[in-house]
N, C-alpha and C. Protein backbone atom coordinates (compact mmCIF):
# COMPACT_ATOMS: atom_id res chain seq x y z
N UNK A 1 -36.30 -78.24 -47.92
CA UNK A 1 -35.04 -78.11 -47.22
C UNK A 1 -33.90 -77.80 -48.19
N UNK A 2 -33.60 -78.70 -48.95
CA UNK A 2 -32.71 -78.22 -50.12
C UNK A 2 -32.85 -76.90 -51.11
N UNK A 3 -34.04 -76.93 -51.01
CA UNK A 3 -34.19 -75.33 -51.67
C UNK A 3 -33.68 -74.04 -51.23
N UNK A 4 -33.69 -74.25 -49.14
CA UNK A 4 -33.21 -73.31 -48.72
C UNK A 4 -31.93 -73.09 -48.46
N UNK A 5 -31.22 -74.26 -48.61
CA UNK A 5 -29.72 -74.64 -48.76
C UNK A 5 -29.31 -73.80 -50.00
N UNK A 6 -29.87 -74.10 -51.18
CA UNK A 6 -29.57 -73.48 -52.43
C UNK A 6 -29.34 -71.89 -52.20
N UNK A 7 -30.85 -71.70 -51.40
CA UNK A 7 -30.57 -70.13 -51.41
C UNK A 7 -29.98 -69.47 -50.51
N UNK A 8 -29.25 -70.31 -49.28
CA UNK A 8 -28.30 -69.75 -48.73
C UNK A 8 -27.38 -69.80 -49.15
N UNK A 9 -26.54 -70.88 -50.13
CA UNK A 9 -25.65 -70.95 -50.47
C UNK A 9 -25.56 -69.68 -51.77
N UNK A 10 -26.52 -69.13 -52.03
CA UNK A 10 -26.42 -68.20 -53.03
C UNK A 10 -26.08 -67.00 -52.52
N UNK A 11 -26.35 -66.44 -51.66
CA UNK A 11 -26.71 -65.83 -50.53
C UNK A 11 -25.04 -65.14 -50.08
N UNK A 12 -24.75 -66.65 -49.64
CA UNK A 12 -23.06 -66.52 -49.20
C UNK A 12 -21.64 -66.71 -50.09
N UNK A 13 -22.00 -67.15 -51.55
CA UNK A 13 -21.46 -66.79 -52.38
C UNK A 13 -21.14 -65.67 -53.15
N UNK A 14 -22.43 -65.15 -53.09
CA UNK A 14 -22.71 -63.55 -53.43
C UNK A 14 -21.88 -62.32 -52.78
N UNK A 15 -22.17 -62.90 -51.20
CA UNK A 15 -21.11 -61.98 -50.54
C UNK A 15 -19.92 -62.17 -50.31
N UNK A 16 -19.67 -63.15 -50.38
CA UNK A 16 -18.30 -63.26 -50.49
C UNK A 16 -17.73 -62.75 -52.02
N UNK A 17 -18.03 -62.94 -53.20
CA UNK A 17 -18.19 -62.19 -54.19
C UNK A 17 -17.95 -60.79 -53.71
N UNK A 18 -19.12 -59.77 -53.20
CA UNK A 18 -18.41 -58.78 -53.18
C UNK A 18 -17.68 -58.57 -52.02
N UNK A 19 -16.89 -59.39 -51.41
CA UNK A 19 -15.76 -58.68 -50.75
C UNK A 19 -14.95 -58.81 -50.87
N UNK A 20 -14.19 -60.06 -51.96
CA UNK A 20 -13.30 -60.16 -52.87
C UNK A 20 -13.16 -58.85 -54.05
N UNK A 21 -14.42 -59.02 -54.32
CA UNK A 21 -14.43 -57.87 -55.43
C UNK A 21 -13.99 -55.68 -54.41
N UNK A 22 -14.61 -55.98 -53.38
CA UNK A 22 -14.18 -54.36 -52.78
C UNK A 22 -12.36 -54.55 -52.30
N UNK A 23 -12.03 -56.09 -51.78
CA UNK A 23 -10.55 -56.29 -51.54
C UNK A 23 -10.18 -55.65 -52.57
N UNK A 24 -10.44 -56.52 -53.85
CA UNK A 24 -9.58 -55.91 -55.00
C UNK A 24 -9.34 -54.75 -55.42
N UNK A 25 -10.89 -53.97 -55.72
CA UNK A 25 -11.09 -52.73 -55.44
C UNK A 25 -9.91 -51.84 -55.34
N UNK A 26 -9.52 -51.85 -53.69
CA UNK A 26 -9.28 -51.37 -52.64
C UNK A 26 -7.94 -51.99 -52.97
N UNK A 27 -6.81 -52.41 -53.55
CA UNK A 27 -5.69 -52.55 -53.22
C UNK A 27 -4.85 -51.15 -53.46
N UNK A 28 -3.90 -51.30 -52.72
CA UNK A 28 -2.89 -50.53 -52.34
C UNK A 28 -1.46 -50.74 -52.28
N UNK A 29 -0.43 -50.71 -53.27
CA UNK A 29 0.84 -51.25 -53.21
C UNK A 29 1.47 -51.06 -52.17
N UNK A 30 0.93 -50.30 -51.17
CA UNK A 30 1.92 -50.05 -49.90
C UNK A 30 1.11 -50.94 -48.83
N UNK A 31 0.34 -51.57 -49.05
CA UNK A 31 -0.53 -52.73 -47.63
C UNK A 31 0.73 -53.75 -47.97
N UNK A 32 0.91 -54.52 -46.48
CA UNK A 32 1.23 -55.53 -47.30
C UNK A 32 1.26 -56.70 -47.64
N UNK A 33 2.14 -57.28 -48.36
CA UNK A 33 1.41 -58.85 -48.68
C UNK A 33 2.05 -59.79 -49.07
N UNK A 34 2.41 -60.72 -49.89
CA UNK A 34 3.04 -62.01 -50.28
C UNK A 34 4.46 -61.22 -51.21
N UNK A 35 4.13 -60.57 -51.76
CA UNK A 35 5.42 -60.55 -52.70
C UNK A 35 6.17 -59.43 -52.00
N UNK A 36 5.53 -58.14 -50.54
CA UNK A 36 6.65 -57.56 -49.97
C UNK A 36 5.54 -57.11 -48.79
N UNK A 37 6.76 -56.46 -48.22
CA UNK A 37 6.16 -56.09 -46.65
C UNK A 37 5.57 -55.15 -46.30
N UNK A 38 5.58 -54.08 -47.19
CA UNK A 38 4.16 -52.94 -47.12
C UNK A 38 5.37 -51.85 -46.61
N UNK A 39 4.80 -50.47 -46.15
CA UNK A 39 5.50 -49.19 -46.16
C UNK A 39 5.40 -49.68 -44.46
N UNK A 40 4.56 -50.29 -43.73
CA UNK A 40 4.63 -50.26 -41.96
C UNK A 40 3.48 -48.80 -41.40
N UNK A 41 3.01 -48.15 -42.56
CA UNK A 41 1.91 -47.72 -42.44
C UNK A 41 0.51 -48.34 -41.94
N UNK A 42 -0.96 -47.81 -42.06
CA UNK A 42 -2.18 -48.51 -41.71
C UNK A 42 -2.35 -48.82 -43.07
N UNK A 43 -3.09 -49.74 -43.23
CA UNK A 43 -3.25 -50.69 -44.00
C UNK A 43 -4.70 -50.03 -44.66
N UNK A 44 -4.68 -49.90 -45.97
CA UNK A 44 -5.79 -49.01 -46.73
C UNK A 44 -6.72 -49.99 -47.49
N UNK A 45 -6.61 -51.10 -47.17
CA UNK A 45 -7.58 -52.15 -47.90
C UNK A 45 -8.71 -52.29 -47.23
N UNK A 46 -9.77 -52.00 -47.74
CA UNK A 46 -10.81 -51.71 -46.70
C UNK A 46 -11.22 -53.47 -45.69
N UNK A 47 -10.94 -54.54 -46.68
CA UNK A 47 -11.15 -55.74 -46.01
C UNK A 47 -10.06 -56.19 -45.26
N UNK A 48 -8.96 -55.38 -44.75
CA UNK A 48 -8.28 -54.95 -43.52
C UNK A 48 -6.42 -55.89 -44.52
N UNK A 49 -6.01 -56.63 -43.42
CA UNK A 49 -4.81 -57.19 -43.60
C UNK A 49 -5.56 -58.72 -44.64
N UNK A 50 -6.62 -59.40 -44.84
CA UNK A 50 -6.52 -60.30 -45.57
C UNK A 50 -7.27 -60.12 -46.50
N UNK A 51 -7.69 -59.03 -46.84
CA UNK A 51 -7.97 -58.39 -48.09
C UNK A 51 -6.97 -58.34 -49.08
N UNK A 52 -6.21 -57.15 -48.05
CA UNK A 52 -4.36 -56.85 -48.65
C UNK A 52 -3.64 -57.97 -48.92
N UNK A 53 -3.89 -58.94 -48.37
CA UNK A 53 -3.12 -60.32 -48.58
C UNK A 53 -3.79 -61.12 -49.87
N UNK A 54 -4.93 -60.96 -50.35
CA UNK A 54 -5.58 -61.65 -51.50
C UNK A 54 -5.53 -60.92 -52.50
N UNK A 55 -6.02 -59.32 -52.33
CA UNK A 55 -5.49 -58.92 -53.34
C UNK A 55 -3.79 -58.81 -53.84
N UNK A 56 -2.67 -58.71 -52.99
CA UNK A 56 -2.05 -58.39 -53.72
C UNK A 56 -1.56 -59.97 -54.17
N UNK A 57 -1.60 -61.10 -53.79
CA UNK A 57 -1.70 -62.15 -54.57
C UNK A 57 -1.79 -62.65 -55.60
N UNK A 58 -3.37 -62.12 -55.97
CA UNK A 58 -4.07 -62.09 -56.96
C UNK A 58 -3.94 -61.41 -58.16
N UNK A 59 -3.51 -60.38 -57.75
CA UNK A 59 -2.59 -59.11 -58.71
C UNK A 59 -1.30 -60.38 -59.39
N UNK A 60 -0.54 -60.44 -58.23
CA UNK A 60 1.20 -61.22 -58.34
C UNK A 60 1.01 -61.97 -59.10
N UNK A 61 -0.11 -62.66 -59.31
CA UNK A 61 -0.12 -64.15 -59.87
C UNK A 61 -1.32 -64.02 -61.07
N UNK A 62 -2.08 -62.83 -60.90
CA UNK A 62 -2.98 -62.75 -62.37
C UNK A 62 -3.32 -61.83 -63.10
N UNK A 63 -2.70 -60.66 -62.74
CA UNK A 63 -2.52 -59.19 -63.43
C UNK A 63 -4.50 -58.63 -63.28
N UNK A 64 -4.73 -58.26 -64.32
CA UNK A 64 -5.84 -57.68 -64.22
C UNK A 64 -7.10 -58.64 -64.07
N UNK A 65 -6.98 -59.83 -64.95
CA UNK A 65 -7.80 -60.72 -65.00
C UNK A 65 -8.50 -61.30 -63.30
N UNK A 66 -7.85 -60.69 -62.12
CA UNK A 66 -8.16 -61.30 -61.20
C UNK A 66 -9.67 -60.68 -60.88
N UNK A 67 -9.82 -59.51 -61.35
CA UNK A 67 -11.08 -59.26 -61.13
C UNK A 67 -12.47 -60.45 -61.63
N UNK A 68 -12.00 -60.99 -62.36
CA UNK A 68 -12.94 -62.15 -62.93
C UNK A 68 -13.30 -63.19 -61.40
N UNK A 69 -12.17 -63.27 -60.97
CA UNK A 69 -12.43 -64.09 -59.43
C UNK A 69 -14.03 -63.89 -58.60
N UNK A 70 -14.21 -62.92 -58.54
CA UNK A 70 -15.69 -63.03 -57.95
C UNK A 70 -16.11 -62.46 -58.68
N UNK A 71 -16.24 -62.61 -60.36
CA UNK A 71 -17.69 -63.06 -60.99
C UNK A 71 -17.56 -64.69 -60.87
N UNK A 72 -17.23 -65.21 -61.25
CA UNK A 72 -16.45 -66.76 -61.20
C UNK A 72 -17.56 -67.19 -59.76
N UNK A 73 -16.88 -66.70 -58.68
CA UNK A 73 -17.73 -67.04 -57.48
C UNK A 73 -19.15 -66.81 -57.29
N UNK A 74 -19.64 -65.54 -58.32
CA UNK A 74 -20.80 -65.16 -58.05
C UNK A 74 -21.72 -66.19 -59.02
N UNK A 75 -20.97 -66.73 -60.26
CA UNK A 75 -21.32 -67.21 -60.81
C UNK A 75 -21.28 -68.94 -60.39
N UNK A 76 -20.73 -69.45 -59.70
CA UNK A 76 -20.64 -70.62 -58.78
C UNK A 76 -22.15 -71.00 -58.31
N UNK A 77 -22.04 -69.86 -57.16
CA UNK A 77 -23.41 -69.47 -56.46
C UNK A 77 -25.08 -69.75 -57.49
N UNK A 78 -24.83 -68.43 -58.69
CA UNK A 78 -25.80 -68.98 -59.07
C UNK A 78 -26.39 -70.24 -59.84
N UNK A 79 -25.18 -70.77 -60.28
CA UNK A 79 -25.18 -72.41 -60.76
C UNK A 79 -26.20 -73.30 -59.87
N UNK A 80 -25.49 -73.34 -58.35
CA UNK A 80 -25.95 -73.94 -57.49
C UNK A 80 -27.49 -73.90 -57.42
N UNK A 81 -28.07 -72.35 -56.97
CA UNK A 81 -29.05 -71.99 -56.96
C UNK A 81 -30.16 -72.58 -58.43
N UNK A 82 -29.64 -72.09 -59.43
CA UNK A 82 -30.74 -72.33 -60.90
C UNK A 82 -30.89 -74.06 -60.64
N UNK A 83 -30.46 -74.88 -59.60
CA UNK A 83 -30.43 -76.53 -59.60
C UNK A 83 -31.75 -76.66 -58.74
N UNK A 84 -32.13 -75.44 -58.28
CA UNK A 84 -33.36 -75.82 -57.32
C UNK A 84 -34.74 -76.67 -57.79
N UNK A 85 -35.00 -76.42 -59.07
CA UNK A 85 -36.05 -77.28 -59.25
C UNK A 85 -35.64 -79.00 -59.54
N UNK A 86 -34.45 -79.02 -59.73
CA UNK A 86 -34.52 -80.76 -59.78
C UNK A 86 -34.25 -81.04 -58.64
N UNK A 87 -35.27 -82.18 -58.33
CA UNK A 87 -35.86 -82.83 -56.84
C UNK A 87 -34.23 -84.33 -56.52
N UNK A 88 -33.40 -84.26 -57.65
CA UNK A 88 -32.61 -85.54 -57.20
C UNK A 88 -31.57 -84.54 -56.45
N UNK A 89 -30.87 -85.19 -55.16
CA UNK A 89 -30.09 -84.28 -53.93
C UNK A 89 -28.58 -84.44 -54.89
């Protein structure tokens, strides 16, 4: 049972990983987001309005380094996962 916990939780870390990582990707100074209100155009972040909202955040508050954010997560995930062979919960 816990094994398959592990590997879902790997599973859903992973993807969430990359959709942080295509948000980021995908930012656009004219979506918009925390630090301004966008052009009132469609919104070009492919993970729609809360994509645009994390990335440009993430930008505001960590310049380039934010791309590290979902390795970080991907790397979470596999932490969790490599714990599968010890039997204590």
């Amino acid at each position: 049972m816990t094994r398959s916990l592990r590997e879902g939780a790997l599973y859903l870390l992973g993807m969430l990983a990359v959709i942080l990582l295509v948000a980021l990707y995908t930012y656009h100074p004219d979506d918009p987001g925390f630090s301004h209100a966008g052009s009132g155009e469609r919104i070009r972040n492919t993970i729609s309005i809360a994509g645009a909202y994390f990335a440009d955040s993430a930008f505001l508050w960590f310049g380039r380094p934010a791309y590290l954010f979902p390795l970080m997560v991907f790397f979470a995930g596999y932490l969790v996962y490599r714990e599968r062979e010890n039997p204590e919960p």
